[in-house]
C-alpha atoms as a PDB file:
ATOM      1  CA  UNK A   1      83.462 107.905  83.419  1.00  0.00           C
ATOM      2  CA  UNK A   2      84.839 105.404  80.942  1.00  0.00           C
ATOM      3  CA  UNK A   3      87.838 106.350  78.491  1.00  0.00           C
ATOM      4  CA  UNK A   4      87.401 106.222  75.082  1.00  0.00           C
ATOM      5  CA  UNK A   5      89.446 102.954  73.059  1.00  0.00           C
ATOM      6  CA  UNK A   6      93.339 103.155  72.683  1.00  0.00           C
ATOM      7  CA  UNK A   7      94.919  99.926  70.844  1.00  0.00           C
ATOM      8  CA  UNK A   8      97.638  99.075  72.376  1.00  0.00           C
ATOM      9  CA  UNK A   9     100.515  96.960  70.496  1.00  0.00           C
ATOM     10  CA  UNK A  10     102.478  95.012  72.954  1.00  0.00           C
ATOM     11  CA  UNK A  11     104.626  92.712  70.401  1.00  0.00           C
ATOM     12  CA  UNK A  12     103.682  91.080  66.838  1.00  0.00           C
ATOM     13  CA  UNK A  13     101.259  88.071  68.807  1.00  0.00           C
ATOM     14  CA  UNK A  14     100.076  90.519  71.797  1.00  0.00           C
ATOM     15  CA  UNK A  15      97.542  93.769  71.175  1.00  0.00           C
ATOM     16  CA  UNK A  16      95.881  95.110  73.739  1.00  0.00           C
ATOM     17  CA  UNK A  17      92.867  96.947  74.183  1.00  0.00           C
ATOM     18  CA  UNK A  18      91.991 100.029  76.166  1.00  0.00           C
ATOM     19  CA  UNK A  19      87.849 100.524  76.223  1.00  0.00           C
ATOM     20  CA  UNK A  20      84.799 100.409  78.300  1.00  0.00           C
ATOM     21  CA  UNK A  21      83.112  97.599  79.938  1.00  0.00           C
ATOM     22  CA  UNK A  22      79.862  97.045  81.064  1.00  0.00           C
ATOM     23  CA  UNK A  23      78.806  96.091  84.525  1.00  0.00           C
ATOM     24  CA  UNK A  24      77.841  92.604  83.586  1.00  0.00           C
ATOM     25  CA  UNK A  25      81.581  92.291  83.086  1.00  0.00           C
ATOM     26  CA  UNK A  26      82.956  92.753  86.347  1.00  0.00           C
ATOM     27  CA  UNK A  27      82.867  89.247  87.282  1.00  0.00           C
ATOM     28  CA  UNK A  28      85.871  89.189  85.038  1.00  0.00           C
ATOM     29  CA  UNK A  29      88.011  90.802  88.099  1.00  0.00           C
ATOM     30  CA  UNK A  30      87.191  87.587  90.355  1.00  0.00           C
ATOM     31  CA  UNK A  31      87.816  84.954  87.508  1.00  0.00           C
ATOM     32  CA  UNK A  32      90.293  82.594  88.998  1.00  0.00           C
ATOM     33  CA  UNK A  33      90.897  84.102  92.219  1.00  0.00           C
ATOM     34  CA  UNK A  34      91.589  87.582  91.244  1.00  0.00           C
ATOM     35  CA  UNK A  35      90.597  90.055  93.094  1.00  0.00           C
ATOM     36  CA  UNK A  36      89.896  88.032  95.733  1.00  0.00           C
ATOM     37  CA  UNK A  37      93.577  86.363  95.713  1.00  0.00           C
ATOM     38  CA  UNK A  38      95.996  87.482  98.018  1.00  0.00           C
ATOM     39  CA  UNK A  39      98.780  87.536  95.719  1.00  0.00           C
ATOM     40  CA  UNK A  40      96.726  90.005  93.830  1.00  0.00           C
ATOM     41  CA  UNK A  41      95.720  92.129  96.607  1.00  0.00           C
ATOM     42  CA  UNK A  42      98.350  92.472  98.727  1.00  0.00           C
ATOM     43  CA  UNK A  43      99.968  95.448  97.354  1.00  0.00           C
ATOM     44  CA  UNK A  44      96.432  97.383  96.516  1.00  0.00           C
ATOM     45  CA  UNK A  45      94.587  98.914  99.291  1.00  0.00           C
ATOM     46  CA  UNK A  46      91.494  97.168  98.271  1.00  0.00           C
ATOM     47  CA  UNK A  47      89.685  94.238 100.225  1.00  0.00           C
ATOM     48  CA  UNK A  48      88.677  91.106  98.694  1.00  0.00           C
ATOM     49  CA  UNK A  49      85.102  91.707  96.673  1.00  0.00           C
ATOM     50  CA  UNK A  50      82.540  89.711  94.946  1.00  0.00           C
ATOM     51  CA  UNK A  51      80.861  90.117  92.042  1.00  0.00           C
ATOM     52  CA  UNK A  52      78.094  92.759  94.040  1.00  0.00           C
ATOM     53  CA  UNK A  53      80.599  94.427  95.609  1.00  0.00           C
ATOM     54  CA  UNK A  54      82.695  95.103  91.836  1.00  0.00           C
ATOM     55  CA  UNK A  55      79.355  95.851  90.361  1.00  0.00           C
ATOM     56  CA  UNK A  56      78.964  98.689  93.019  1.00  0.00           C
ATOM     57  CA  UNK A  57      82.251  99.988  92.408  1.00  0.00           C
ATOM     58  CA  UNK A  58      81.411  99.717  88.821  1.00  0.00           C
ATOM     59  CA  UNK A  59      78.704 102.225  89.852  1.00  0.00           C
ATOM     60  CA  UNK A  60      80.261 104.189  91.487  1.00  0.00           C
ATOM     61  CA  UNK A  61      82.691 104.888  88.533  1.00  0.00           C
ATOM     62  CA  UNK A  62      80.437 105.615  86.261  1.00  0.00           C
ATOM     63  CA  UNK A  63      78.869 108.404  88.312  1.00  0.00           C
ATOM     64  CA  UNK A  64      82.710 109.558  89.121  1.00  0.00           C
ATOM     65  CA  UNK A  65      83.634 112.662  86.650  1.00  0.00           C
ATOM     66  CA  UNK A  66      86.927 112.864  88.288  1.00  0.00           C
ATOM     67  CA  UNK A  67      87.862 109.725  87.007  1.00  0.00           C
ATOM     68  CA  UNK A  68      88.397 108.240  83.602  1.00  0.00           C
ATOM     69  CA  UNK A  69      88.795 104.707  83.624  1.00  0.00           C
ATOM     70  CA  UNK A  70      89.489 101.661  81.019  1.00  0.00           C
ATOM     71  CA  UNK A  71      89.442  98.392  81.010  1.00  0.00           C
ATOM     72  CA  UNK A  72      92.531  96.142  79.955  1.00  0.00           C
ATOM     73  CA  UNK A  73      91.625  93.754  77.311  1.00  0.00           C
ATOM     74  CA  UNK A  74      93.168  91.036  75.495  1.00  0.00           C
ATOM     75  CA  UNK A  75      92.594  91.300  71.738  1.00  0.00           C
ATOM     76  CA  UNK A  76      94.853  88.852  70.655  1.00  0.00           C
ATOM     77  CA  UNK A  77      91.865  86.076  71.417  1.00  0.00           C
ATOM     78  CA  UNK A  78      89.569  84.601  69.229  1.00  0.00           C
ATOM     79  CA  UNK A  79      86.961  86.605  71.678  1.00  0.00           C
ATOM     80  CA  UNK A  80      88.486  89.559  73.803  1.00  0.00           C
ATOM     81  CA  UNK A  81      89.380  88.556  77.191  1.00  0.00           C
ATOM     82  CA  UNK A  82      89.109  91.363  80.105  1.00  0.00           C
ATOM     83  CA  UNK A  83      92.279  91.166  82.598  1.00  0.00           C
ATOM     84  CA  UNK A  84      92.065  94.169  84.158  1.00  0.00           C
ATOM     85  CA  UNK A  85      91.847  97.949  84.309  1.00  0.00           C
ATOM     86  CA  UNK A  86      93.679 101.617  84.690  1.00  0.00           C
ATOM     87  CA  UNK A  87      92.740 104.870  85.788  1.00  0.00           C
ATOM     88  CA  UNK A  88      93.091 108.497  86.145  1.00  0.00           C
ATOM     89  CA  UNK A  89      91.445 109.823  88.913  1.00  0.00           C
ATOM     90  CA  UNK A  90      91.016 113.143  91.241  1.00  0.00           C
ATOM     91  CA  UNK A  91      91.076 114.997  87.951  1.00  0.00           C
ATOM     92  CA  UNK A  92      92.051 118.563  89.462  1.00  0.00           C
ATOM     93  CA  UNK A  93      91.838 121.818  87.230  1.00  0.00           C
ATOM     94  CA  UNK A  94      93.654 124.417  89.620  1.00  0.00           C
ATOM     95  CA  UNK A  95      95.826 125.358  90.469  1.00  0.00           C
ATOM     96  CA  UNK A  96      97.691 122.941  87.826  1.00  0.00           C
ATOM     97  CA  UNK A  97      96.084 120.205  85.724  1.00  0.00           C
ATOM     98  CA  UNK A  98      97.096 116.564  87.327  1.00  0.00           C
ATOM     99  CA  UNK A  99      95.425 113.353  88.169  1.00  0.00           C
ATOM    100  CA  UNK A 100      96.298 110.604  90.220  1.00  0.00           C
ATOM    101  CA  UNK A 101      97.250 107.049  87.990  1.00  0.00           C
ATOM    102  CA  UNK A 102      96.206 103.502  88.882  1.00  0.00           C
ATOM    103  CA  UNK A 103      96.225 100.103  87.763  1.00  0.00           C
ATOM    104  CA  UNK A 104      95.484  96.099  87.851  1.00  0.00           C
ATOM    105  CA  UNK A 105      95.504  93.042  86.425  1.00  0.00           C
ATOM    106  CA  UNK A 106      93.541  90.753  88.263  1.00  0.00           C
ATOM    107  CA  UNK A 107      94.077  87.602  86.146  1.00  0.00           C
ATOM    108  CA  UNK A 108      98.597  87.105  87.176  1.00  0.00           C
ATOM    109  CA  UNK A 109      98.455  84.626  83.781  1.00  0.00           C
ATOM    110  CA  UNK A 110      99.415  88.174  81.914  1.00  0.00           C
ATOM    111  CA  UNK A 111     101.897  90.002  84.731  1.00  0.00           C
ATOM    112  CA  UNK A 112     105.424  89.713  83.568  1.00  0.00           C
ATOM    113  CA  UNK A 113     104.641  90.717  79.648  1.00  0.00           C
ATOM    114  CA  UNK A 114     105.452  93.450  79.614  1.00  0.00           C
ATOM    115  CA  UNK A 115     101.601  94.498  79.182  1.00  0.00           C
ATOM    116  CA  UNK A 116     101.723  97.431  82.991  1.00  0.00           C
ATOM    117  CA  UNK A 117     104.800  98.881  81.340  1.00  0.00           C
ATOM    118  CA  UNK A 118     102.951  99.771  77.670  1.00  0.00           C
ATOM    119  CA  UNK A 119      99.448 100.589  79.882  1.00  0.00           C
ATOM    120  CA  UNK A 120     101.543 103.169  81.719  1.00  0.00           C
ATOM    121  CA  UNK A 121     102.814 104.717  78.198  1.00  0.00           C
ATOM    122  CA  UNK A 122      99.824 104.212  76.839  1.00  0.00           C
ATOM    123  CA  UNK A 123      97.673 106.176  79.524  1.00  0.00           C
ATOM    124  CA  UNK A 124     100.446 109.107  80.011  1.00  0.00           C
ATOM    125  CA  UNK A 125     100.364 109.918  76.183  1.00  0.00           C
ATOM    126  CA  UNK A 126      96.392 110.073  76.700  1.00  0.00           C
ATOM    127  CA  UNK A 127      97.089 112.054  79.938  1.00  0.00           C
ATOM    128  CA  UNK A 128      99.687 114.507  78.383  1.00  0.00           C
ATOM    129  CA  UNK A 129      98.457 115.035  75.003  1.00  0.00           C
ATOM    130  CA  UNK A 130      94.703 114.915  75.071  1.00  0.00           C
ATOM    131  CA  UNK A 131      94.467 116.418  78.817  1.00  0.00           C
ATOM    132  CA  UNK A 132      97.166 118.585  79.012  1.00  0.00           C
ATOM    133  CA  UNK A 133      97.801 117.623  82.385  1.00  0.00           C
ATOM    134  CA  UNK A 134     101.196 118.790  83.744  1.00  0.00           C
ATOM    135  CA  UNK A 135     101.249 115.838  86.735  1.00  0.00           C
ATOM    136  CA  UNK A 136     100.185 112.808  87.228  1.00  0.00           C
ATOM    137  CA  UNK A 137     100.901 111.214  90.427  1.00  0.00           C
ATOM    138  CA  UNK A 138     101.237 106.960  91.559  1.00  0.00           C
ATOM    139  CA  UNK A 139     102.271 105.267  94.563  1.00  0.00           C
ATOM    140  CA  UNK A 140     104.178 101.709  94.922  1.00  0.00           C
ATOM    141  CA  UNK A 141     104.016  99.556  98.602  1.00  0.00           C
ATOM    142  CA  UNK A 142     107.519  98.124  98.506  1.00  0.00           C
ATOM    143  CA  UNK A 143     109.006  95.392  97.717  1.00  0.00           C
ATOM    144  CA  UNK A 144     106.104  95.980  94.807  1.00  0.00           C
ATOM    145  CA  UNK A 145     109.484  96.227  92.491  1.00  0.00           C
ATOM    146  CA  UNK A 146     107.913  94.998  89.435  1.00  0.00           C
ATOM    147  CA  UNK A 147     105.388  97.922  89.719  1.00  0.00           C
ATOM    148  CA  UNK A 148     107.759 100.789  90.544  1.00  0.00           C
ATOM    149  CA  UNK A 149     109.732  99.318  87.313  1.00  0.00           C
ATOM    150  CA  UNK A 150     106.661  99.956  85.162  1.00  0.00           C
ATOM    151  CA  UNK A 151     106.184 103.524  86.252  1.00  0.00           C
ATOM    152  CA  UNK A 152     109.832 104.326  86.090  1.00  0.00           C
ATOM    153  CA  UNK A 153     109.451 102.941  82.488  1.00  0.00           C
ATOM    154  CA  UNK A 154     107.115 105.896  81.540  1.00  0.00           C
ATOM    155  CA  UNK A 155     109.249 108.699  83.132  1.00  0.00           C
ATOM    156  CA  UNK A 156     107.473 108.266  86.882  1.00  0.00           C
ATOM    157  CA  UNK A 157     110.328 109.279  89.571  1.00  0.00           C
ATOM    158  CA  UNK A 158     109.844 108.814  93.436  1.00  0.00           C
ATOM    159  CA  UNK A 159     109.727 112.089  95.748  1.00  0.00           C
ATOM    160  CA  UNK A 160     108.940 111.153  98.908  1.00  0.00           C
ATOM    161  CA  UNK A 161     108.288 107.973 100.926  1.00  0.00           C
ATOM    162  CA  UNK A 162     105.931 107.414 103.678  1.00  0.00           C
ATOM    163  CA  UNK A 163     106.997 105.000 106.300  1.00  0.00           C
ATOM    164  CA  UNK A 164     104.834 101.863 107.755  1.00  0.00           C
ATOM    165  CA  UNK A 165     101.611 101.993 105.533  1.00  0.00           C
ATOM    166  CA  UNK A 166     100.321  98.311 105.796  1.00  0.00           C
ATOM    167  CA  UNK A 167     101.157  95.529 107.472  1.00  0.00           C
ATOM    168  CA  UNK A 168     101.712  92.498 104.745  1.00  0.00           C
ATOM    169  CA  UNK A 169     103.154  89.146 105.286  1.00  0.00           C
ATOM    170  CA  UNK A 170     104.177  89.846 108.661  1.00  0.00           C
ATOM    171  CA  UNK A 171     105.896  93.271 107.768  1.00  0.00           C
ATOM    172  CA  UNK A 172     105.162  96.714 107.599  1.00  0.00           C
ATOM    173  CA  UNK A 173     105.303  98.118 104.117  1.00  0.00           C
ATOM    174  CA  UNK A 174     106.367 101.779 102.856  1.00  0.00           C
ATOM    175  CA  UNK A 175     105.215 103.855 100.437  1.00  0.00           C
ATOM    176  CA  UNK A 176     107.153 105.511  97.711  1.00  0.00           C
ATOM    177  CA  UNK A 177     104.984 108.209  96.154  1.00  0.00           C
ATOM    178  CA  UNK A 178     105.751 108.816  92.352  1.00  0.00           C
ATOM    179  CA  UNK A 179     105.013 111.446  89.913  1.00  0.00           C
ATOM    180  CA  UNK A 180     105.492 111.786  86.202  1.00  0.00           C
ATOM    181  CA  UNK A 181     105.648 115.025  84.645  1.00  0.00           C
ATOM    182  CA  UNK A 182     104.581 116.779  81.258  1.00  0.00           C
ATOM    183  CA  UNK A 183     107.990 117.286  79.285  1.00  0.00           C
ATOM    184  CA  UNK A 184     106.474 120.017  76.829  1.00  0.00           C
ATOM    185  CA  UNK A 185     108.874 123.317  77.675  1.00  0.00           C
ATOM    186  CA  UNK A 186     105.209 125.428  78.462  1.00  0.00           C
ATOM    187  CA  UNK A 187     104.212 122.370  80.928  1.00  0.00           C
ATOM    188  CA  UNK A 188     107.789 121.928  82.495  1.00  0.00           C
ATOM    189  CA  UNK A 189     107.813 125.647  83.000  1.00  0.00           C
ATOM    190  CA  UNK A 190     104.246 126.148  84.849  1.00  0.00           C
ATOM    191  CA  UNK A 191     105.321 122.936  86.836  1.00  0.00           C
ATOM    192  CA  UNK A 192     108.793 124.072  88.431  1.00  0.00           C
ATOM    193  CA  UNK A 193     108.599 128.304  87.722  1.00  0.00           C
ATOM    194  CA  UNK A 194     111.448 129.746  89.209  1.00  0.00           C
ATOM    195  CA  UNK A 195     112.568 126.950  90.919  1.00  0.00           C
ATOM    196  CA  UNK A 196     115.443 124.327  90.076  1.00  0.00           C
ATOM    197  CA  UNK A 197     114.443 121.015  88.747  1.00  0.00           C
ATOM    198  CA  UNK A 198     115.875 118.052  90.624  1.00  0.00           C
ATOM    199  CA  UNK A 199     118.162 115.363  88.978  1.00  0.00           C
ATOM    200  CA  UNK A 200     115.780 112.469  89.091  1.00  0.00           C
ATOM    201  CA  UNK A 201     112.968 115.250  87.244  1.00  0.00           C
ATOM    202  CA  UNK A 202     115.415 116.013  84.554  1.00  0.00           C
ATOM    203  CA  UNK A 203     116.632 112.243  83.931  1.00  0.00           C
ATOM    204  CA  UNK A 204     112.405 111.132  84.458  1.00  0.00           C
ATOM    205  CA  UNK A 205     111.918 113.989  81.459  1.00  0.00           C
ATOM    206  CA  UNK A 206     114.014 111.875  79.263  1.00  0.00           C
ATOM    207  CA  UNK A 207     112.208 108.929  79.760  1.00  0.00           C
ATOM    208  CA  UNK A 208     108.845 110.179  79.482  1.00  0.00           C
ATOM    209  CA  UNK A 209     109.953 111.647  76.095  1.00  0.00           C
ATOM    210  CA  UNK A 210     110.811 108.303  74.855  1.00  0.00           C
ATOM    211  CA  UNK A 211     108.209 106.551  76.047  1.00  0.00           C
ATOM    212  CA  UNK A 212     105.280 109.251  74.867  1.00  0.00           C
ATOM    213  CA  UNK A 213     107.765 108.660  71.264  1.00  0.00           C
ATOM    214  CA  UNK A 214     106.884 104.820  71.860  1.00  0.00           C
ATOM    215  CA  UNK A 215     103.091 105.591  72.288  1.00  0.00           C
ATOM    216  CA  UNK A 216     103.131 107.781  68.963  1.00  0.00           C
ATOM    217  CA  UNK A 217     104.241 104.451  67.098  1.00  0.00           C
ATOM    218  CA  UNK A 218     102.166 101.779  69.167  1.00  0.00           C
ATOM    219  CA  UNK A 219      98.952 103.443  70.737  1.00  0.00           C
ATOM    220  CA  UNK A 220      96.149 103.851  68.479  1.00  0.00           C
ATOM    221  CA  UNK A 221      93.742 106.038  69.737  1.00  0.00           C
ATOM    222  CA  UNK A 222      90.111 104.713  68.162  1.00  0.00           C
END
């Protein structure tokens, strides 16, 4: 299912959008290459597509319940631009409330603006306080540094790392699977019960409480 629209203020000349999109614009995600360029695929588990294959998967997701998804949008344009899109998907209800986080921007014109690092904010405010989820879980292929910076930016923390998950540019690739946890005291305490929270949990809590204090000022939900 599609998420409903979050504005989304990057700096004074940059706003972005978080809505819906119709099928008929999914041949914004192979604009220029994109997803069928390698330096855009190469850290995502997806193959190349065409337009018929994105309009299936545009299908699909609309039929998914599990899922919420948006598409990224430029509104700074005379006419809004789509770049990309995020997720949250494998909504689970029990035992705990968590989801699993994704994201892309197919057109690379926008990576390095800072734009992943306010999506990520942007979506765990949405995730925290209008879901009440307690987790939501990401993983990063390394050397994908610039995306494990984003997550880290919103509080995400690795806990474990699987070893030799695709074979890219000659080399095999690990995993480093992420999470980024509710801060509220009621969440934090149905998360870690009787046990002790780890360092890296209680310095990630910090940061997701800063940036969820960012979205408050600069995410608009519409």
């Amino acid at each position: 299912m599609l998420g409903p629209i979050m504005q989304v203020k990057i700096s004074d000349k940059l706003t972005i959008r978080l809505a819906p999109f119709a099928r008929e614009d999914m041949g914004a995600f192979i604009k220029n290459g994109g997803m069928q360029s390698h330096a855009v695929l190469r850290y995502l588990s997806t193959p190349g597509q065409t337009l018929e294959s994105e309009q299936e998967r545009y299908d699909k997701m609309r039929s998914d319940t599990p899922t919420i998804t948006w598409g990224i949008w430029d509104d700074s344009k005379k006419s809004p631009v789509l770049i990309g899109n995020t997720s949250l998907s494998h909504l689970e209800e029990f035992p705990l409330r968590q989801a699993v986080s994704g994201s892309m921007i197919s057109d690379s014109h926008y990576w390095g603006k800072g734009i992943a690092s306010a999506i990520h904010k942007a979506r765990t405010w949405h995730a925290f306080s209008q879901l009440d989820l307690v987790r939501i879980k990401s993983a990063v292929l390394l050397p994908n540094i610039g995306s494990k910076k984003a997550l880290s930016r919103s509080g995400y923390f690795v806990h474990s790392i699987e070893r030799n998950v695709k074979f890219v540019d000659g080399q095999l690739l690990h995993q480093e699977n992420m999470e980024c946890l509710n801060p509220s005291d009621d969440a934090w305490r149905r998360w870690w019960h009787s046990e002790r929270p780890s360092r890296a949990a209680i310095e990630a809590r910090e940061v997701t409480r800063k940036a969820l204090a960012w979205a408050t000022t600069n995410v608009t939900l519409l």
